[in-house]
Protein backbone atom coordinates (compact mmCIF):
# COMPACT_ATOMS: atom_id res chain seq x y z
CA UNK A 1 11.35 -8.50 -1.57
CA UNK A 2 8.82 -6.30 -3.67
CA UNK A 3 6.47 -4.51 -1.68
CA UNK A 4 4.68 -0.89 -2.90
CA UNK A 5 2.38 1.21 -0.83
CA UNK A 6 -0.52 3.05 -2.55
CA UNK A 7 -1.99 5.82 -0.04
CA UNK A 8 -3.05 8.87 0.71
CA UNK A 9 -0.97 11.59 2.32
CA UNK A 10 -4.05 12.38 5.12
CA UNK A 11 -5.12 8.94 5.85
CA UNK A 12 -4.12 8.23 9.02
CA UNK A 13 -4.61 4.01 8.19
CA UNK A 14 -1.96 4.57 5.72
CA UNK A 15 0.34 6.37 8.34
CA UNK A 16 -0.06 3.79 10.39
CA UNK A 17 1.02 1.55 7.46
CA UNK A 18 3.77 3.27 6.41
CA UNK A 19 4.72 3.03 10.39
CA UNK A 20 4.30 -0.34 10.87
CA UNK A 21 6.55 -0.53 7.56
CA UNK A 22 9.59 1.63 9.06
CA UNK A 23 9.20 -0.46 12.57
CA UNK A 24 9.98 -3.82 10.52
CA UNK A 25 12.64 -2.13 8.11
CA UNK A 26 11.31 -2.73 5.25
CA UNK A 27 12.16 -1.27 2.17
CA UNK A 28 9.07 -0.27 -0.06
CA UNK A 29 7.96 2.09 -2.56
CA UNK A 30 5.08 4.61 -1.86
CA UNK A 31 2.72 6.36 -4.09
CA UNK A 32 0.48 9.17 -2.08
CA UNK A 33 -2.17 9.25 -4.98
CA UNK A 34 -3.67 12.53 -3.66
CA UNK A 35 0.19 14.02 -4.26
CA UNK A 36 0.30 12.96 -7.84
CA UNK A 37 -0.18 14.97 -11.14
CA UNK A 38 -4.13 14.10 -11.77
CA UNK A 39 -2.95 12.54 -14.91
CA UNK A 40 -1.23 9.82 -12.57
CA UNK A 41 -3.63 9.63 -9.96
CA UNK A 42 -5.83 8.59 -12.82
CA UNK A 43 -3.85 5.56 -14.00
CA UNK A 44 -2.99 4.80 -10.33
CA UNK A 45 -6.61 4.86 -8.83
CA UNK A 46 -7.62 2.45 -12.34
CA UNK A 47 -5.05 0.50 -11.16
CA UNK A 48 -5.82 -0.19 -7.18
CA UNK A 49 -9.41 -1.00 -8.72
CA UNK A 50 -8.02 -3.91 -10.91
CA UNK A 51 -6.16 -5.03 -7.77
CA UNK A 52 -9.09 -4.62 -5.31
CA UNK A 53 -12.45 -3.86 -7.04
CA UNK A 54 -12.56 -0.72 -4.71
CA UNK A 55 -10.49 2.47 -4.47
CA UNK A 56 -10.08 2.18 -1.22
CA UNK A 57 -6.39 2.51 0.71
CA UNK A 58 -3.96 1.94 1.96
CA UNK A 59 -3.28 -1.27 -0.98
CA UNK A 60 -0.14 -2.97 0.29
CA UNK A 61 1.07 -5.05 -2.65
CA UNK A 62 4.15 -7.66 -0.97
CA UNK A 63 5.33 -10.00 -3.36
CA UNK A 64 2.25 -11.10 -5.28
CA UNK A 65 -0.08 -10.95 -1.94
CA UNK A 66 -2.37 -7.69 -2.40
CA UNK A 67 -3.52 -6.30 1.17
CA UNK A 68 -6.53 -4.09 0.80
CA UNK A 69 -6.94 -2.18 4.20
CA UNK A 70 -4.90 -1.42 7.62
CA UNK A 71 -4.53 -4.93 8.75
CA UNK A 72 -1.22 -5.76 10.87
CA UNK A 73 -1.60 -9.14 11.02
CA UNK A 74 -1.79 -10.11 7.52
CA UNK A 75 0.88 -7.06 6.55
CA UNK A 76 3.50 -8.97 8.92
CA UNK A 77 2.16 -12.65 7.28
CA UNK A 78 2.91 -11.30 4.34
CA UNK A 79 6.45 -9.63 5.22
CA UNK A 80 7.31 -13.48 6.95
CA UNK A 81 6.36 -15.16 3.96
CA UNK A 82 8.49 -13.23 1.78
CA UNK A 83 11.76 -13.04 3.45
């Protein structure tokens, strides 16, 4: 199963994200945008907006279901559905 975090490094709905994440053992890939070169945080905010319409985070993407927000419910949905 695909799933890839986009966050920020001081946003404590993403730590609880990246939490809730660890608690279910789930292997994912995240990008803090504020950590990245600005170059990158460039192309990565561009590319939550395409997903989203906002720049908003945490954006869980799991499988091809995009999460936009801290939202336990869905996240775990989504984890159910892919497995």
């Amino acid at each position: 199963m695909a799933v890839k975090l986009y966050a920020l490094s001081t946003c404590p709905y993403c730590m609880k994200t990246k939490k809730l994440l660890n608690e279910q053992g789930c292997d994912y890939d995240a990008v803090d945008v504020d950590l990245a070169g600005e170059e990158e945080a460039n192309r990565i905010l561009d590319e939550v907006y395409k997903l989203t319409g906002r720049q908003s985070f945490p954006v869980i993407l799991i499988g091809d279901k995009v999460i936009s927000g801290y939202n336990p419910e869905e996240i775990l949905e989504a984890l159910r559905s892919e497995k």
